[in-house]
PDB file of N, CA and C in Angstrom:
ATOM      1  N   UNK A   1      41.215  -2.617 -23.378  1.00  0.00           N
ATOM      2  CA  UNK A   1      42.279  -2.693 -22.412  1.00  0.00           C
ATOM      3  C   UNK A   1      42.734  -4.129 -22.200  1.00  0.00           C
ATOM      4  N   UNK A   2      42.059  -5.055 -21.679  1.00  0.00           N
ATOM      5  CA  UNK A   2      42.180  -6.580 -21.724  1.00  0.00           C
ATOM      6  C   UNK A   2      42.321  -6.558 -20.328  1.00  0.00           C
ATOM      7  N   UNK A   3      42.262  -8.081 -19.967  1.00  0.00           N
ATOM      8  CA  UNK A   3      42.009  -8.513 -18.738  1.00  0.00           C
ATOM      9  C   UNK A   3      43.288  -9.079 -18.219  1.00  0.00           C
ATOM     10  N   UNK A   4      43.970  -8.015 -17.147  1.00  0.00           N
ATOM     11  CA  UNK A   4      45.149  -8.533 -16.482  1.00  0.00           C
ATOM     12  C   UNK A   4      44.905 -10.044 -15.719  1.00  0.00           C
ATOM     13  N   UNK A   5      46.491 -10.298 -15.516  1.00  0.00           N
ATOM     14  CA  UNK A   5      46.498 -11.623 -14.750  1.00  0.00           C
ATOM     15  C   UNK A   5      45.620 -11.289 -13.051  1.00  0.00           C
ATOM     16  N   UNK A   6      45.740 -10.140 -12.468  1.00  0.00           N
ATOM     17  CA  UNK A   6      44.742  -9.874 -10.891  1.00  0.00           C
ATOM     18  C   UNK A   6      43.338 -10.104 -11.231  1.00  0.00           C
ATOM     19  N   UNK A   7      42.858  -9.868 -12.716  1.00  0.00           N
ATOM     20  CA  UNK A   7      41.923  -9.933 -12.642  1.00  0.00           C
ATOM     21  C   UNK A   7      41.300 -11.473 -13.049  1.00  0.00           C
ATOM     22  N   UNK A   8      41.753 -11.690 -13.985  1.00  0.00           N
ATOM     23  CA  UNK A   8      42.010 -12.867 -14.201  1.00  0.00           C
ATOM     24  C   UNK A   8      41.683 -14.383 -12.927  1.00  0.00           C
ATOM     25  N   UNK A   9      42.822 -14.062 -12.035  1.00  0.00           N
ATOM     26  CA  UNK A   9      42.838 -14.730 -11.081  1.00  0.00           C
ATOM     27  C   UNK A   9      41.796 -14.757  -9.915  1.00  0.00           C
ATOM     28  N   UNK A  10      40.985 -13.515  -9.974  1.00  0.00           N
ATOM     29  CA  UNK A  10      39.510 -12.956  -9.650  1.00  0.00           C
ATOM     30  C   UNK A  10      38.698 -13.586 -10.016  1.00  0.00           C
ATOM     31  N   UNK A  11      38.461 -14.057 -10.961  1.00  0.00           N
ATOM     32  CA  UNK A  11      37.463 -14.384 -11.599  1.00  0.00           C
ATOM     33  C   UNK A  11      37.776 -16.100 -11.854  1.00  0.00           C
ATOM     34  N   UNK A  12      39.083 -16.703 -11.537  1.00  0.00           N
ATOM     35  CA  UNK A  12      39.289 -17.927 -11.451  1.00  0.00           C
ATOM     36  C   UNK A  12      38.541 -18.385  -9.946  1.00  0.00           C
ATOM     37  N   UNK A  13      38.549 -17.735  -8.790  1.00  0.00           N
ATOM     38  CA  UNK A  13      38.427 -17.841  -7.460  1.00  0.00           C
ATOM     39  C   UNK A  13      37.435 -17.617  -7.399  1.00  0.00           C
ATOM     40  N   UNK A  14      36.574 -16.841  -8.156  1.00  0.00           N
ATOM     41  CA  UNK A  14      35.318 -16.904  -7.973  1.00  0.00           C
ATOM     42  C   UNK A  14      34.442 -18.023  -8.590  1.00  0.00           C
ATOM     43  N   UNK A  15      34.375 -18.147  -9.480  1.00  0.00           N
ATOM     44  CA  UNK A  15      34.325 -19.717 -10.437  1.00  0.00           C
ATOM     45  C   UNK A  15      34.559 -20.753  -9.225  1.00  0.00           C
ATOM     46  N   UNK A  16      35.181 -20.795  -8.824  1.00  0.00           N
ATOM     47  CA  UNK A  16      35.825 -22.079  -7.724  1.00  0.00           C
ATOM     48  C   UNK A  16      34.772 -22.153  -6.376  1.00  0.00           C
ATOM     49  N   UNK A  17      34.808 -21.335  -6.080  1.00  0.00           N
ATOM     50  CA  UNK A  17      33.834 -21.146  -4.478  1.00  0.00           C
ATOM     51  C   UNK A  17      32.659 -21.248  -5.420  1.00  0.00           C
ATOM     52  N   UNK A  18      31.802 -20.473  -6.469  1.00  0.00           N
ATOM     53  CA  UNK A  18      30.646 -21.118  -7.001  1.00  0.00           C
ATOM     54  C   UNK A  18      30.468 -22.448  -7.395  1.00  0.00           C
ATOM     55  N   UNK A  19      30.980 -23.298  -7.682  1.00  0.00           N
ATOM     56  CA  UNK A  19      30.984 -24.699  -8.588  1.00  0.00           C
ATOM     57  C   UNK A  19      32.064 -25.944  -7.396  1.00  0.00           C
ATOM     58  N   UNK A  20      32.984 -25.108  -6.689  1.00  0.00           N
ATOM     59  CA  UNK A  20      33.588 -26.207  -6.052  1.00  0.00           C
ATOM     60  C   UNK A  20      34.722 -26.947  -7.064  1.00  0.00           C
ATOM     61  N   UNK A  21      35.745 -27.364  -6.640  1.00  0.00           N
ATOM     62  CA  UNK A  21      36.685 -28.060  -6.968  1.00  0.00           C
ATOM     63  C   UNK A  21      36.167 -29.608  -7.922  1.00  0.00           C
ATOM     64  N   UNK A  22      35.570 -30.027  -6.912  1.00  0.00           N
ATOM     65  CA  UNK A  22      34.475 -31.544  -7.649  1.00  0.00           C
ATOM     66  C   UNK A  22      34.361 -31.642  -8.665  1.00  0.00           C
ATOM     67  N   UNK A  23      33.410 -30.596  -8.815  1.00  0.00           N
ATOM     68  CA  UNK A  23      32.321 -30.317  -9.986  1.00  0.00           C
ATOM     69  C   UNK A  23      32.987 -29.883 -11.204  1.00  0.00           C
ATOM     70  N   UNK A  24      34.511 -28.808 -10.689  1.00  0.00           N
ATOM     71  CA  UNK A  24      34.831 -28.460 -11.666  1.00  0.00           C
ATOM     72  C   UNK A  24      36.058 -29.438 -12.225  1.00  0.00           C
ATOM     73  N   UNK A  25      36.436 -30.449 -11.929  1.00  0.00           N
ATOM     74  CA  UNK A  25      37.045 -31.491 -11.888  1.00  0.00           C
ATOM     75  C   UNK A  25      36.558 -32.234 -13.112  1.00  0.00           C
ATOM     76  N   UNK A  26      35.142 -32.409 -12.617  1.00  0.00           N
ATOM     77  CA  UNK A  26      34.036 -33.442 -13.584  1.00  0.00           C
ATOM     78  C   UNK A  26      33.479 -32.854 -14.269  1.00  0.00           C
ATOM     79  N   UNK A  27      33.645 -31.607 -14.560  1.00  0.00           N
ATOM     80  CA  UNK A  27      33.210 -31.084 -16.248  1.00  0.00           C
ATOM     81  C   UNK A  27      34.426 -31.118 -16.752  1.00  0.00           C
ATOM     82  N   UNK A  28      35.792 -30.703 -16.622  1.00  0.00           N
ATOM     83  CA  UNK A  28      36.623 -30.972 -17.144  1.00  0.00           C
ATOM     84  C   UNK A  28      37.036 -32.166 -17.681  1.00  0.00           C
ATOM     85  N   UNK A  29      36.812 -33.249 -17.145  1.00  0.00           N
ATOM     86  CA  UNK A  29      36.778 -34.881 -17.421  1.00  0.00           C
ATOM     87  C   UNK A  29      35.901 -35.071 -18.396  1.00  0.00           C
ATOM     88  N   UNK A  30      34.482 -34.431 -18.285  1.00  0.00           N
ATOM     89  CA  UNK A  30      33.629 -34.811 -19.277  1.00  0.00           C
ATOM     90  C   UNK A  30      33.344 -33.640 -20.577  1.00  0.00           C
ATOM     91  N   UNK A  31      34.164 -32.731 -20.545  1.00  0.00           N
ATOM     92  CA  UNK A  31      34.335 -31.925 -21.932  1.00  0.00           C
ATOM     93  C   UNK A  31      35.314 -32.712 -22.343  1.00  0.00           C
ATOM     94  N   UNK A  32      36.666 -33.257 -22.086  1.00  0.00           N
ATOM     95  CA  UNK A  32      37.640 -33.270 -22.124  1.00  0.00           C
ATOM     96  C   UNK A  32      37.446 -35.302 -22.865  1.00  0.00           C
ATOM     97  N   UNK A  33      36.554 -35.964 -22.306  1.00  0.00           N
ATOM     98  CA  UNK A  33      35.771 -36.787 -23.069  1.00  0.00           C
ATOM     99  C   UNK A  33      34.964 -36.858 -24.254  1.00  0.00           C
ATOM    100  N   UNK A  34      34.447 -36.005 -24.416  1.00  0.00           N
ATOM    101  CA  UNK A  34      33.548 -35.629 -25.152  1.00  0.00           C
ATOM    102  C   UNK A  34      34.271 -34.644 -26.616  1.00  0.00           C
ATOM    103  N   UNK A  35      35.275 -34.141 -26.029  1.00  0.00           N
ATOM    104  CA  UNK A  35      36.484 -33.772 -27.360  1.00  0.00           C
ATOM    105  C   UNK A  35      36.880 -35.021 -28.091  1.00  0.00           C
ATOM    106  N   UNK A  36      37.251 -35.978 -27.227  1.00  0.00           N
ATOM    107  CA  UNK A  36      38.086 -36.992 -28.027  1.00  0.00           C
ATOM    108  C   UNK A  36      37.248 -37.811 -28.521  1.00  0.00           C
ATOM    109  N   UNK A  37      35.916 -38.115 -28.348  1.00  0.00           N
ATOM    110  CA  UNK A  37      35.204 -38.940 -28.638  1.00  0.00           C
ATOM    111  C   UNK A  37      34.699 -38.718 -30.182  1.00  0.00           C
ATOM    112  N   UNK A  38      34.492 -36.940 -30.004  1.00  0.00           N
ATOM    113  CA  UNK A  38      34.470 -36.505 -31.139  1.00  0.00           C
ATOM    114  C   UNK A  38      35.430 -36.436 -31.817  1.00  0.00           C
ATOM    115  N   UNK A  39      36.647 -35.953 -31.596  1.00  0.00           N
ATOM    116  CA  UNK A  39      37.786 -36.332 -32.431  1.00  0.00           C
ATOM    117  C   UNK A  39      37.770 -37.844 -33.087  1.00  0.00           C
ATOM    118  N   UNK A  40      37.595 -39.244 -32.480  1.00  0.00           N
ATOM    119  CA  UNK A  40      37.698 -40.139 -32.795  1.00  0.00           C
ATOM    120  C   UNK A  40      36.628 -40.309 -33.768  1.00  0.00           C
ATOM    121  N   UNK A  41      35.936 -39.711 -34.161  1.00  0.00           N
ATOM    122  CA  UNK A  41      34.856 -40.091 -34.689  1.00  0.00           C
ATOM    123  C   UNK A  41      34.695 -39.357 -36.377  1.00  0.00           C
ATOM    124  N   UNK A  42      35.668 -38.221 -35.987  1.00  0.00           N
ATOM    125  CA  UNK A  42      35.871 -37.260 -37.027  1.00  0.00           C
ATOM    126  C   UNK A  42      37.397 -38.521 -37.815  1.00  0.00           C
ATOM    127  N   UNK A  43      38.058 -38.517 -37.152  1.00  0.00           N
ATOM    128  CA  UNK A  43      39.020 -39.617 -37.646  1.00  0.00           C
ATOM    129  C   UNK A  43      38.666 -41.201 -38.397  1.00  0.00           C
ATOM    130  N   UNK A  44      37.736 -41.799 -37.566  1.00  0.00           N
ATOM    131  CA  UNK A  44      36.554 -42.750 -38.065  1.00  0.00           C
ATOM    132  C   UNK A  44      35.960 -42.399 -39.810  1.00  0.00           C
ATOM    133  N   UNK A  45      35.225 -41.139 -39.522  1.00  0.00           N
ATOM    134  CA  UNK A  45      34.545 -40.996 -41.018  1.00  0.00           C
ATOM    135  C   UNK A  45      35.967 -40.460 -42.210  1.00  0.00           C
ATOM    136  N   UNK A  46      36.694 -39.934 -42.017  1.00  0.00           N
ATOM    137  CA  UNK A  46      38.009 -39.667 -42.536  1.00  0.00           C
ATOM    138  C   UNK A  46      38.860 -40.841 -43.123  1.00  0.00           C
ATOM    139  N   UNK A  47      38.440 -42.506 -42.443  1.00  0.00           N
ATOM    140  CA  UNK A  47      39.537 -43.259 -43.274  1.00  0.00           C
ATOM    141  C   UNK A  47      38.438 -43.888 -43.830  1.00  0.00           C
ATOM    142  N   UNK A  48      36.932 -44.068 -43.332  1.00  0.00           N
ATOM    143  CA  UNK A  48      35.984 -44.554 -44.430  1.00  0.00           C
ATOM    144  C   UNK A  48      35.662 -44.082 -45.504  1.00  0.00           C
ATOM    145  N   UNK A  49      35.879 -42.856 -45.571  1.00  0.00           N
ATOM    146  CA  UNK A  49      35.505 -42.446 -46.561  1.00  0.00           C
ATOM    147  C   UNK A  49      36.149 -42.614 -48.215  1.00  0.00           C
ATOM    148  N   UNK A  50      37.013 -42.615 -48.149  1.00  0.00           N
ATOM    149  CA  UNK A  50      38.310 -42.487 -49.462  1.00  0.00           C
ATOM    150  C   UNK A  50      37.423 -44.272 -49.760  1.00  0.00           C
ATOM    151  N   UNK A  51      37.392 -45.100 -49.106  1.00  0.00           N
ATOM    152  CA  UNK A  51      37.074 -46.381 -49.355  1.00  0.00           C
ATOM    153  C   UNK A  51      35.742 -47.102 -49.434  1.00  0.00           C
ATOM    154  N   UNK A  52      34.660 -46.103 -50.167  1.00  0.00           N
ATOM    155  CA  UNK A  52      33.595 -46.483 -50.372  1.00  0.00           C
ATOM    156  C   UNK A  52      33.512 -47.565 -50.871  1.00  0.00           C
ATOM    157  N   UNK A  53      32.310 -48.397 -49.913  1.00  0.00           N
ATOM    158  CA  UNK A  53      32.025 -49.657 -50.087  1.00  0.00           C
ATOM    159  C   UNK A  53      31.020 -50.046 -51.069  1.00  0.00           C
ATOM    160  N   UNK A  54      31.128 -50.910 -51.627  1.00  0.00           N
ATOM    161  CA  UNK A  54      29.870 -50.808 -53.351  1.00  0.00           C
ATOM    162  C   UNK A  54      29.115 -52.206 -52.489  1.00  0.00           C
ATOM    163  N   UNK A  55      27.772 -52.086 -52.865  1.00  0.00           N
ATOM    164  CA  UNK A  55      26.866 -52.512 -52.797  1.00  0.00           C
ATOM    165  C   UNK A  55      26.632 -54.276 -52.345  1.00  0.00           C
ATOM    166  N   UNK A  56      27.654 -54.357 -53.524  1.00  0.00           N
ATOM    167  CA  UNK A  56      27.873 -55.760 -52.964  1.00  0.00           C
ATOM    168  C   UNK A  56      28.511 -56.421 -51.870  1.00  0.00           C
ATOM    169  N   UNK A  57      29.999 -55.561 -51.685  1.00  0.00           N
ATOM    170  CA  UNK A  57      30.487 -55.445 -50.155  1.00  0.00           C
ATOM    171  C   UNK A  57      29.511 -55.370 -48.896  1.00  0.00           C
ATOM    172  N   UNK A  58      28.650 -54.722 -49.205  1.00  0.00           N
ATOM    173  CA  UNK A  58      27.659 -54.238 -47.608  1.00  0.00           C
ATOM    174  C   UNK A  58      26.882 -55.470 -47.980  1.00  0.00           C
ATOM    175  N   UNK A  59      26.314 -55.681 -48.914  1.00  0.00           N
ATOM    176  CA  UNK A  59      25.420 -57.310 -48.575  1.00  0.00           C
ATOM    177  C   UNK A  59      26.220 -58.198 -48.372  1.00  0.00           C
ATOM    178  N   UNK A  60      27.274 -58.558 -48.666  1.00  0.00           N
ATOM    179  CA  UNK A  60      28.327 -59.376 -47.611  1.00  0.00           C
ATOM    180  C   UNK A  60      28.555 -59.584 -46.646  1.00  0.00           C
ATOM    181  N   UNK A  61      28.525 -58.362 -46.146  1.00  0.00           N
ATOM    182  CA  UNK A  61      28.782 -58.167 -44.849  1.00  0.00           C
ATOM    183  C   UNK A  61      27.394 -58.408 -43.610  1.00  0.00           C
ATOM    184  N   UNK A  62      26.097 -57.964 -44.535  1.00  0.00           N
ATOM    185  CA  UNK A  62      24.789 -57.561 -43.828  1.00  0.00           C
ATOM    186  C   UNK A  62      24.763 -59.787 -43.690  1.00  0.00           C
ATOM    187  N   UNK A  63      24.941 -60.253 -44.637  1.00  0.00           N
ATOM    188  CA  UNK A  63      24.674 -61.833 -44.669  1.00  0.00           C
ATOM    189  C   UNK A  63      25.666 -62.804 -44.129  1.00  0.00           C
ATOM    190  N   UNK A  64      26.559 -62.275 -43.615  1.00  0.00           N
ATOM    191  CA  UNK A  64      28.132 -62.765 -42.773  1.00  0.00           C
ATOM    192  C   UNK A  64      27.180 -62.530 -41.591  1.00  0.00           C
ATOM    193  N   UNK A  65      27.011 -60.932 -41.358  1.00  0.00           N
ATOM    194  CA  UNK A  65      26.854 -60.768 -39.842  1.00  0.00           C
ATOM    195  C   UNK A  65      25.309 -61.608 -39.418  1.00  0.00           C
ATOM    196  N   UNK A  66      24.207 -61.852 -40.382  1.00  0.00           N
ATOM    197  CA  UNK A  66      23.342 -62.290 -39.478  1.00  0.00           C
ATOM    198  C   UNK A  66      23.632 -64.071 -39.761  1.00  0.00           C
ATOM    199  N   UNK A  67      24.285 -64.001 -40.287  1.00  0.00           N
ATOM    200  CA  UNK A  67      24.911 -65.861 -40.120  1.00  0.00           C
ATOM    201  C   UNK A  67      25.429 -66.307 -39.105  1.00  0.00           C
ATOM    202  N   UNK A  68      26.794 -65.291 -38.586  1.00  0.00           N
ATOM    203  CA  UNK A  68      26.782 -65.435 -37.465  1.00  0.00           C
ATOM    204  C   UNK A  68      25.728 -65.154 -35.997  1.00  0.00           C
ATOM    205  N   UNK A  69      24.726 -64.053 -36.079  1.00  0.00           N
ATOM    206  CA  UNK A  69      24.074 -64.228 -35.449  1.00  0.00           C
ATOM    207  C   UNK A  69      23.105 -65.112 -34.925  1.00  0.00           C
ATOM    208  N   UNK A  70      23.246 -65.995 -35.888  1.00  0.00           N
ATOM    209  CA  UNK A  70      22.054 -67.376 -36.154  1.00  0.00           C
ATOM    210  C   UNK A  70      23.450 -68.560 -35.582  1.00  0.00           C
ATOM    211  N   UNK A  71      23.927 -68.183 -36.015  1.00  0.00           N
ATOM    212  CA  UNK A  71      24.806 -69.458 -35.050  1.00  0.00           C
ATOM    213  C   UNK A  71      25.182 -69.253 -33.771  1.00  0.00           C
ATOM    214  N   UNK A  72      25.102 -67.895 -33.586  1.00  0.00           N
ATOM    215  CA  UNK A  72      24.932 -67.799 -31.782  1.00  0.00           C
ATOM    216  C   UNK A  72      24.146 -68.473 -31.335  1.00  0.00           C
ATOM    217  N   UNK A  73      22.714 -68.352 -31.611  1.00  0.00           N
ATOM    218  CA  UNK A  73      21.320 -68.548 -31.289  1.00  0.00           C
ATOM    219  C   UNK A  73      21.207 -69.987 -31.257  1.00  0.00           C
ATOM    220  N   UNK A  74      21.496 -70.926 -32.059  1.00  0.00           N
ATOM    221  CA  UNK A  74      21.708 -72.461 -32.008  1.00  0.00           C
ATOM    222  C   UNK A  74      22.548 -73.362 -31.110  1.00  0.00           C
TER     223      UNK A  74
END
């Protein structure tokens, strides 16, 4: 049969008086975080990928970055 809009709206109002406006505020904020974060991240491995880095690139990089870390430190 499916679930009319009366009922529907039943079951929105009930949700609400259990959990409160707040609460349901701040899961929405934090699913709604937690989508994009993952989205961004799915987007992240998506442009690294096509551009695999060879071996010598990453020790470049591994001996850049603790060079600079050593010149922090001084």
């Amino acid at each position: 049969m499916g679930i009319g809009i009366w009922q529907a709206l039943i079951v929105l109002l009930i949700i609400v008086l259990l959990f409160g406006t707040k609460r349901l505020r701040n899961i929405g904020s934090d699913l709604g975080s937690a989508i994009k974060g993952f989205k961004k991240s799915v987007n992240d491995d998506s442009e690294t990928k096509p551009q695999e880095k060879t071996n010598d690139q990453v020790e470049h990089q591994q001996q850049s970055a603790a060079t600079r870390t050593d010149h922090k430190d001084q």
